[in-house]
Protein backbone atom coordinates (compact mmCIF):
# COMPACT_ATOMS: atom_id res chain seq x y z
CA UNK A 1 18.17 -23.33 19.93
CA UNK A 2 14.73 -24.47 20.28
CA UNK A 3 11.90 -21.51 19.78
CA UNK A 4 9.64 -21.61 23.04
CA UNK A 5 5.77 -20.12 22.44
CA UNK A 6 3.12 -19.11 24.65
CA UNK A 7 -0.09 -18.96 23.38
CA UNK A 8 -0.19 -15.37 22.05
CA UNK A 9 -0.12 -15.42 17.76
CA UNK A 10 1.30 -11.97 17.79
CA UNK A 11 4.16 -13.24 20.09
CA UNK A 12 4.61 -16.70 16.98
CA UNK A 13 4.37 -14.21 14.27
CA UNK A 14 6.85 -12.39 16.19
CA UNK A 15 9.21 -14.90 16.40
CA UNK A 16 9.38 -15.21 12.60
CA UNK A 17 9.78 -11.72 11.53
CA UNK A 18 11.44 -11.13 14.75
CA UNK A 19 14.67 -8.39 13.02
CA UNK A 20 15.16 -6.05 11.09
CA UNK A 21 17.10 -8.18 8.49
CA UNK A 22 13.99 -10.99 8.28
CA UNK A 23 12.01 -8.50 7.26
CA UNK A 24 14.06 -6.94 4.29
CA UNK A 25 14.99 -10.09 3.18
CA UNK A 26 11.21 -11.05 3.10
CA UNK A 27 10.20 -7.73 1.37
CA UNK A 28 12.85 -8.48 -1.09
CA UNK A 29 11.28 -12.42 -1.93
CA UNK A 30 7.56 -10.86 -2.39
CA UNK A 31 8.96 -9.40 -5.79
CA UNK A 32 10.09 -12.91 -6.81
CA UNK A 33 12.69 -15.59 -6.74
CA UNK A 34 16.51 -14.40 -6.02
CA UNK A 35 19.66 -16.40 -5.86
CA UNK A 36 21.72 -15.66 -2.82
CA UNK A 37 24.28 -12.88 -4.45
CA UNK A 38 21.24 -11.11 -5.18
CA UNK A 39 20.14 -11.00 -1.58
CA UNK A 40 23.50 -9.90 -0.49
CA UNK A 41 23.29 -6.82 -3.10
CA UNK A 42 19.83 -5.72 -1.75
CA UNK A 43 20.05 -6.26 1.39
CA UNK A 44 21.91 -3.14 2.59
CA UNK A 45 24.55 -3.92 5.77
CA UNK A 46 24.09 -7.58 6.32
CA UNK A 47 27.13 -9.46 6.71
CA UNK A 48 27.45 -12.97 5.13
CA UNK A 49 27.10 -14.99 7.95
CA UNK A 50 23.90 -13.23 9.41
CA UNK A 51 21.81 -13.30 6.00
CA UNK A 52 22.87 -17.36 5.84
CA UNK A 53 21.61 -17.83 9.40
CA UNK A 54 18.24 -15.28 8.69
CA UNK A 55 17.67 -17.41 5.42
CA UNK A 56 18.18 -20.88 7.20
CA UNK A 57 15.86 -19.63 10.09
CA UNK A 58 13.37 -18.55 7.61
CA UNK A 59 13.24 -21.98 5.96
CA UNK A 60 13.01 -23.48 9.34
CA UNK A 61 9.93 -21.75 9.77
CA UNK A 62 8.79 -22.62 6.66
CA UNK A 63 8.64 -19.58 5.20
CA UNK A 64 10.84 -19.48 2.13
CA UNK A 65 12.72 -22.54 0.30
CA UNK A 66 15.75 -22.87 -0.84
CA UNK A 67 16.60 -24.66 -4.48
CA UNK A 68 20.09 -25.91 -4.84
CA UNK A 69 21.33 -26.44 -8.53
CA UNK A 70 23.67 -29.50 -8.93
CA UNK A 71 26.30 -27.29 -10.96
CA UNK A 72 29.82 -25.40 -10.38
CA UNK A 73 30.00 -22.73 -9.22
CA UNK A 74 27.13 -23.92 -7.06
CA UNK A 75 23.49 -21.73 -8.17
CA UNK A 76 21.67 -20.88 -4.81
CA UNK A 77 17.87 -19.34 -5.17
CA UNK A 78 15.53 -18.84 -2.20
CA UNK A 79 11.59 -18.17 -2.59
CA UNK A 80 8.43 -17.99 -0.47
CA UNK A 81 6.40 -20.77 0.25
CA UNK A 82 2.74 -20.34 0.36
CA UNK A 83 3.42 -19.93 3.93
CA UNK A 84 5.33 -16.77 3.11
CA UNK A 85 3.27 -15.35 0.86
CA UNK A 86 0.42 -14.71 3.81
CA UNK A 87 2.85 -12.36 5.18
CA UNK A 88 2.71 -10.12 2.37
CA UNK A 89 -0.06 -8.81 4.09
CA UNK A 90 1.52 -7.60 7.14
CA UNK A 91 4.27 -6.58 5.47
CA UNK A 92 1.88 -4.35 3.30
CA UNK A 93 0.75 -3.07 6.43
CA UNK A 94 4.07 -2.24 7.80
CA UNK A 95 5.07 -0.65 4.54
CA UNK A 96 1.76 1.87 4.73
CA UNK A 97 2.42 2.69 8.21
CA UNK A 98 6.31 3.58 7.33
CA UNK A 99 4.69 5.66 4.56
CA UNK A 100 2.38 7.88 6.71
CA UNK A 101 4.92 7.87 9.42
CA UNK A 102 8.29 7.97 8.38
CA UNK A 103 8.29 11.60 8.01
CA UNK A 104 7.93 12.70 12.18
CA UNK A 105 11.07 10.94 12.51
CA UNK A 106 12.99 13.88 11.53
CA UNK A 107 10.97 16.42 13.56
């Protein structure tokens, strides 16, 4: 399905990091390359099928890339492109605010 945008950029950048699971699976990249059983192991409660179609929608965006080794069994790693990288950033942001924060939630 076809992403519609108005002209807000919070509303785009939105629409990229839009879950939960995007932006775990980003967090996990911005320490390096990982092939795709990696991702699976870090990424907490994601079921097969939803980190495949948060990875392909990711690369759609251009956000991360995906290298496919021609050997058996088939060698999967995903990365960020320099695209990707610029949300470190915000993600930064997000991870100072969840440190300052995090603790009211059990008040």
């Amino acid at each position: 399905m076809a992403k519609i945008y108005t002209n807000c950029p919070v509303e785009y950048t939105a629409s990229i990091i839009g879950n939960k699971w995007k932006i775990i699976i980003l967090r996990d990249l911005l320490t390096g390359t990982k092939r795709y059983n990696e991702l699976t192991r870090s990424v907490i409660g994601i079921s097969a099928k939803v980190l495949t179609e948060n990875l392909r929608d990711l690369e759609h965006d251009g956000i991360i890339n995906r290298k496919v080794y021609p050997v058996v069994p088939p060698k999967v790693e995903y990365f960020l492109t320099d695209k990707g990288w610029e949300l470190k950033e915000v993600l930064d942001a997000m991870r100072e605010f969840g440190m300052k924060y995090r603790g009211e939630a059990d008040e």
